[in-house]
PDB file of N, CA and C in Angstrom:
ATOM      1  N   UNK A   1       0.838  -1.166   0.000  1.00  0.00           N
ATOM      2  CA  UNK A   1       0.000   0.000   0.000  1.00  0.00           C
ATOM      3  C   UNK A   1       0.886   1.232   0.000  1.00  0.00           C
ATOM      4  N   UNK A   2       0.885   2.290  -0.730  1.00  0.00           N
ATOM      5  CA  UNK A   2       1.209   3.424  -0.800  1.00  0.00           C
ATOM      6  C   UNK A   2       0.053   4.645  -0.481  1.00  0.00           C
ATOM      7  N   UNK A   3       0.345   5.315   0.902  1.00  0.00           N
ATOM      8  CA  UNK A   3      -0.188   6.449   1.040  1.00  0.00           C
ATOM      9  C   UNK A   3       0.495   7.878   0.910  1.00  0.00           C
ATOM     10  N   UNK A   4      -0.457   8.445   0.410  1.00  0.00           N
ATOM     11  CA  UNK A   4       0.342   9.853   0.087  1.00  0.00           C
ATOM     12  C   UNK A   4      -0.190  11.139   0.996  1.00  0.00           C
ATOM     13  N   UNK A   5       0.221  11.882   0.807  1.00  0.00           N
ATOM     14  CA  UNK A   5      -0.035  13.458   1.481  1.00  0.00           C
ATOM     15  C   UNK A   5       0.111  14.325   0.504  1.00  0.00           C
ATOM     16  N   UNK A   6      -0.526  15.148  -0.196  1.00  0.00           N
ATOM     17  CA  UNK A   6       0.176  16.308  -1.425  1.00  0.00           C
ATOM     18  C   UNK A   6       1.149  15.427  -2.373  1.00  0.00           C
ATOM     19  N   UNK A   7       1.151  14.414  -2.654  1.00  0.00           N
ATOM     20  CA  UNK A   7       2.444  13.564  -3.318  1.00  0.00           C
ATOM     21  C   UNK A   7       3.688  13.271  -2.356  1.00  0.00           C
ATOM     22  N   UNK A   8       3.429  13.246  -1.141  1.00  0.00           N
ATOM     23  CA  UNK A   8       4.655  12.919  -0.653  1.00  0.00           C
ATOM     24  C   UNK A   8       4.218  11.565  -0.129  1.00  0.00           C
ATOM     25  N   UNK A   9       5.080  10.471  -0.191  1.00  0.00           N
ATOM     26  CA  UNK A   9       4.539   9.009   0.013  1.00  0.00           C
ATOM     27  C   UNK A   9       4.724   8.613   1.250  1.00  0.00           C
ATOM     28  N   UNK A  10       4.143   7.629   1.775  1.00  0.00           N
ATOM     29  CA  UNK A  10       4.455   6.901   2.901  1.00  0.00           C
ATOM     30  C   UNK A  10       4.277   5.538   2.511  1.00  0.00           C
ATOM     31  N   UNK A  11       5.101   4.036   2.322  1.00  0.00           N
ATOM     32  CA  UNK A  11       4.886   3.046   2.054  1.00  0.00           C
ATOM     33  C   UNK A  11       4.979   1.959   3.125  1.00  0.00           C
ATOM     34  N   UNK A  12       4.064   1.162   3.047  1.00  0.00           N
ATOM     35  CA  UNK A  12       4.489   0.040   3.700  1.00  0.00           C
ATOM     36  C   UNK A  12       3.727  -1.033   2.601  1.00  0.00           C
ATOM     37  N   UNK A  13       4.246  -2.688   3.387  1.00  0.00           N
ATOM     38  CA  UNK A  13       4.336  -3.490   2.150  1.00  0.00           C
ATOM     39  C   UNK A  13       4.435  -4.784   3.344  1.00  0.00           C
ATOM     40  N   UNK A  14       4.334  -6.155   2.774  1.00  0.00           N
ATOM     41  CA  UNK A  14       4.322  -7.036   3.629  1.00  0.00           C
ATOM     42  C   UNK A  14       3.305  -7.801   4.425  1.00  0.00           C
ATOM     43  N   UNK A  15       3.629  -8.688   5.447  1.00  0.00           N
ATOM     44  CA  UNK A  15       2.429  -9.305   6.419  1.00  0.00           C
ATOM     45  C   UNK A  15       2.801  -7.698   7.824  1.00  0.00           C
ATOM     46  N   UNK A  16       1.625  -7.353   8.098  1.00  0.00           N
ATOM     47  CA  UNK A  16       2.026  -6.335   9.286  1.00  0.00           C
ATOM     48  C   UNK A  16       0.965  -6.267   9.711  1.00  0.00           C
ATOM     49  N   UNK A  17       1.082  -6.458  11.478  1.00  0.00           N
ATOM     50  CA  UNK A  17      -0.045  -6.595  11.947  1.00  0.00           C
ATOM     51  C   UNK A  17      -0.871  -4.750  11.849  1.00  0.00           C
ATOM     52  N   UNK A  18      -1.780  -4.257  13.096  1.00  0.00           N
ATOM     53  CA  UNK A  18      -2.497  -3.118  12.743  1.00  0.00           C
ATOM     54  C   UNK A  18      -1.446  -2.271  13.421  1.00  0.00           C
ATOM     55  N   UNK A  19      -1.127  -1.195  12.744  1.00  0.00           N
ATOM     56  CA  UNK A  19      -0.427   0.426  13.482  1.00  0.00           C
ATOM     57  C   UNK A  19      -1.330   1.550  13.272  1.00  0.00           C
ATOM     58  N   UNK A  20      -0.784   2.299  13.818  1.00  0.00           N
ATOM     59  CA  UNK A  20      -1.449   3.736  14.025  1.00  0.00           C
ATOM     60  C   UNK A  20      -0.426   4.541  13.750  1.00  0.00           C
ATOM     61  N   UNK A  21      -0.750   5.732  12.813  1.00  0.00           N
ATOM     62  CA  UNK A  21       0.252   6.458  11.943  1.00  0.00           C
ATOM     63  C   UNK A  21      -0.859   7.752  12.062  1.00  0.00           C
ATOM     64  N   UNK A  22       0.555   8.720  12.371  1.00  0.00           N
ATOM     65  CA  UNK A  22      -0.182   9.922  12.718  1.00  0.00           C
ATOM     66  C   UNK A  22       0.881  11.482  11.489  1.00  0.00           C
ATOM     67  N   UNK A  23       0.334  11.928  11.128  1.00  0.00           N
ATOM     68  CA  UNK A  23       0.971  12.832  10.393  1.00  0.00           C
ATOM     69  C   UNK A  23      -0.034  14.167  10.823  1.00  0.00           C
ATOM     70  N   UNK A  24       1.387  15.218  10.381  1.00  0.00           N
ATOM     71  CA  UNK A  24       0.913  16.664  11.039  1.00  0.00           C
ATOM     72  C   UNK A  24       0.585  17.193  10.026  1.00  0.00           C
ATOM     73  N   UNK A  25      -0.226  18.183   9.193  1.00  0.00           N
ATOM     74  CA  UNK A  25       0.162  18.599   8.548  1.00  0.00           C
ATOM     75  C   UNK A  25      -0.500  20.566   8.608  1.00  0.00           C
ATOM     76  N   UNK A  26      -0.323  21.210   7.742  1.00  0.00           N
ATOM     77  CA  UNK A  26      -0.887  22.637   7.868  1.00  0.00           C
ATOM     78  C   UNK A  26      -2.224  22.671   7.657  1.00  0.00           C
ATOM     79  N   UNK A  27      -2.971  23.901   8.118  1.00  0.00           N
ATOM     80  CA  UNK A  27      -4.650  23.628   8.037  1.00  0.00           C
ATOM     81  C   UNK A  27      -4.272  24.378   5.858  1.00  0.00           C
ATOM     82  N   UNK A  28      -5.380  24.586   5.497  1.00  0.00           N
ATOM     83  CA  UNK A  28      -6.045  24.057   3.851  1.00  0.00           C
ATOM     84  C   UNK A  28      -5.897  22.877   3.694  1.00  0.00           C
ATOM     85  N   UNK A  29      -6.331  23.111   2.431  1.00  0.00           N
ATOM     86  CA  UNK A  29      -6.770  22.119   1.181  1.00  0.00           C
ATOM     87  C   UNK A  29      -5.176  20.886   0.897  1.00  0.00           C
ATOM     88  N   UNK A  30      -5.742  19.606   1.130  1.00  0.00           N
ATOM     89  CA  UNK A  30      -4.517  18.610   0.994  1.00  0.00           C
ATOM     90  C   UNK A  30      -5.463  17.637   0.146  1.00  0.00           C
ATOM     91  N   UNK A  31      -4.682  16.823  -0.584  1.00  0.00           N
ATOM     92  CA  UNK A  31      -4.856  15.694  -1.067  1.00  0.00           C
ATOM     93  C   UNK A  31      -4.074  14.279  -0.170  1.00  0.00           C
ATOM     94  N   UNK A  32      -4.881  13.481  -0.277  1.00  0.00           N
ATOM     95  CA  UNK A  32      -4.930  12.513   0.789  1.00  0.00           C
ATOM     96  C   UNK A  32      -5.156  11.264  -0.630  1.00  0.00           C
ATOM     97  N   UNK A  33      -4.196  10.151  -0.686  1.00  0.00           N
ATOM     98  CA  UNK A  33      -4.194   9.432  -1.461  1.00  0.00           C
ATOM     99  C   UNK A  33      -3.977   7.898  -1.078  1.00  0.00           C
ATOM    100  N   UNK A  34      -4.943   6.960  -1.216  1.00  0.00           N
ATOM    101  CA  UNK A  34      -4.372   5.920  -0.754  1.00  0.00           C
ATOM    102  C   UNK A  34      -4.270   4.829  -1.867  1.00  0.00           C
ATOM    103  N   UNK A  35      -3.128   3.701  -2.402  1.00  0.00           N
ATOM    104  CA  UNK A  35      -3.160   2.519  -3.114  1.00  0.00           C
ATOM    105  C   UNK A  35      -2.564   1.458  -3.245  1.00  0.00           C
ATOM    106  N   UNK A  36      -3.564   0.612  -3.566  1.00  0.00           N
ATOM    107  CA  UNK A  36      -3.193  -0.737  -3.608  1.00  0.00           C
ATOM    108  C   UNK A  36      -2.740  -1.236  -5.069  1.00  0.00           C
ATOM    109  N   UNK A  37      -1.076  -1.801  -4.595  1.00  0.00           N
ATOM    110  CA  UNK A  37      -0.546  -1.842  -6.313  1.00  0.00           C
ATOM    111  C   UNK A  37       0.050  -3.644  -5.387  1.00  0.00           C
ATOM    112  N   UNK A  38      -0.512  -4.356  -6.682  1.00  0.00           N
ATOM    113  CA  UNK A  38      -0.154  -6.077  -6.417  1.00  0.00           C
ATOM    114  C   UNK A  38       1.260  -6.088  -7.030  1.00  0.00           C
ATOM    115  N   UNK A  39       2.163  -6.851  -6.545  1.00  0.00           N
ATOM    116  CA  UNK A  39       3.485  -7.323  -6.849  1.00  0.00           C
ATOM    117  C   UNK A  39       3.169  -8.508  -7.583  1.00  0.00           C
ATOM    118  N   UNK A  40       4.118  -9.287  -8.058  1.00  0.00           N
ATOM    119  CA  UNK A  40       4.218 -10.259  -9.216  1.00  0.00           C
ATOM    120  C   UNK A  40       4.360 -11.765  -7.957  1.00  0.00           C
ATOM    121  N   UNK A  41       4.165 -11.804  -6.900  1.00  0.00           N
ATOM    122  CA  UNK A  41       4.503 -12.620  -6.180  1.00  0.00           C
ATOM    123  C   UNK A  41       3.200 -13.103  -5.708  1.00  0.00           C
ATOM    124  N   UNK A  42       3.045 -14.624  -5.566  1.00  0.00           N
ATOM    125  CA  UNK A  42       2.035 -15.038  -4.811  1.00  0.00           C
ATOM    126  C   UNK A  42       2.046 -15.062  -3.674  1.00  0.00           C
ATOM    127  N   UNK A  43       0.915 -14.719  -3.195  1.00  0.00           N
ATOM    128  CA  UNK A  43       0.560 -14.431  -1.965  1.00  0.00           C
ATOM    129  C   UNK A  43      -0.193 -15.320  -0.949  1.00  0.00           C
ATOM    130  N   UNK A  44       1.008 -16.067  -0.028  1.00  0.00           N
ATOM    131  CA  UNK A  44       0.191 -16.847   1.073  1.00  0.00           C
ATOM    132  C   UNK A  44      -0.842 -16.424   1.806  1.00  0.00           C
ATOM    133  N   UNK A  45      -0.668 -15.352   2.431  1.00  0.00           N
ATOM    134  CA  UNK A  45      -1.988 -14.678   3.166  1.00  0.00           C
ATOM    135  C   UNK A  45      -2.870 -13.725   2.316  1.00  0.00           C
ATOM    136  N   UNK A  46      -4.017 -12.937   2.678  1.00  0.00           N
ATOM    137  CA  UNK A  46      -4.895 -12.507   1.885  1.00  0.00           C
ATOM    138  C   UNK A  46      -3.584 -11.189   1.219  1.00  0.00           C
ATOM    139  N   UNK A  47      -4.175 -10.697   0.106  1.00  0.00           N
ATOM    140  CA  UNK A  47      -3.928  -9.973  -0.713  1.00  0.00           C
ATOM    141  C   UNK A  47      -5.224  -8.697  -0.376  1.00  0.00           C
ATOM    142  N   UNK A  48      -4.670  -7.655   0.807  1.00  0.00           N
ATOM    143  CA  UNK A  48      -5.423  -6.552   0.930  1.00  0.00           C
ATOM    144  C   UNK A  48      -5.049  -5.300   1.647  1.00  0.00           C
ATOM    145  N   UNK A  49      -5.401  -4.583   1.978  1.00  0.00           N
ATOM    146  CA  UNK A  49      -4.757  -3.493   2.769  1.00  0.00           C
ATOM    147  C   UNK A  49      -6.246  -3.007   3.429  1.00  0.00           C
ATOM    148  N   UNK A  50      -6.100  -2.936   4.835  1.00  0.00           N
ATOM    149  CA  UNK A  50      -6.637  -2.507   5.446  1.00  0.00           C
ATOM    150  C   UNK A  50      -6.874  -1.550   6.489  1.00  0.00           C
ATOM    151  N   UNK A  51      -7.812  -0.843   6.063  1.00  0.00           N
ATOM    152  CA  UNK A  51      -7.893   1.310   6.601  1.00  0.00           C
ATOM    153  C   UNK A  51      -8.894   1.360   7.413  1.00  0.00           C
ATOM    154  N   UNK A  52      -8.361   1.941   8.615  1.00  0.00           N
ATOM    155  CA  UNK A  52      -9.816   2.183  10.007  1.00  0.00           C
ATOM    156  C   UNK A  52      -9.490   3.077  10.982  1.00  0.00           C
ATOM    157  N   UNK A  53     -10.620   3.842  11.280  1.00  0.00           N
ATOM    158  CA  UNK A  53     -10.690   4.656  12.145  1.00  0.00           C
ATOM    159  C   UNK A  53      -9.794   6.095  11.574  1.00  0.00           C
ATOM    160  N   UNK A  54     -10.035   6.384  10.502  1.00  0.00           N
ATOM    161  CA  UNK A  54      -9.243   7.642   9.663  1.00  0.00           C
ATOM    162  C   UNK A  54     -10.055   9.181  10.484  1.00  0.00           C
ATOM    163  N   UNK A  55      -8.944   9.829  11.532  1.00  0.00           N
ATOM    164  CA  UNK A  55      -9.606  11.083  11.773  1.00  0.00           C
ATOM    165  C   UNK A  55      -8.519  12.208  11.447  1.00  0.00           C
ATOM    166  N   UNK A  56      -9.338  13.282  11.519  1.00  0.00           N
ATOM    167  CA  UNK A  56      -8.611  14.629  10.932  1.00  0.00           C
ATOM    168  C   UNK A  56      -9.045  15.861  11.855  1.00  0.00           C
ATOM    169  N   UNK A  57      -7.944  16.835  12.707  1.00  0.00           N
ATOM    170  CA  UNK A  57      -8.124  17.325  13.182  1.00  0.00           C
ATOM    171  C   UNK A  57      -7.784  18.560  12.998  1.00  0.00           C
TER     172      UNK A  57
END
């Protein structure tokens, strides 16, 4: 999964259990981007990325 901020990325990739990821950013207008890009590798466990509890302050 690749998440972005304005185009700036944050990646993670792998089996990983749940984290909490916190970013600061300035008050306006941001673009907020999230995606799921499959690798060429089969995949023992599910093939998904999973997003919860998204707040903005």
């Amino acid at each position: 999964m690749i998440f972005s901020i304005d185009g700036k990325s944050y990646k993670d990739s792998g089996l990983t259990d749940w984290t909490k990821a916190e970013y600061n950013i300035n008050e306006g207008e941001h673009i907020f981007e999230w995606k799921y890009i499959k690798d060429s590798s089969s995949a023992k466990y599910r093939d998904s990325v999973w997003i919860d509890n998204i707040s903005i302050k």
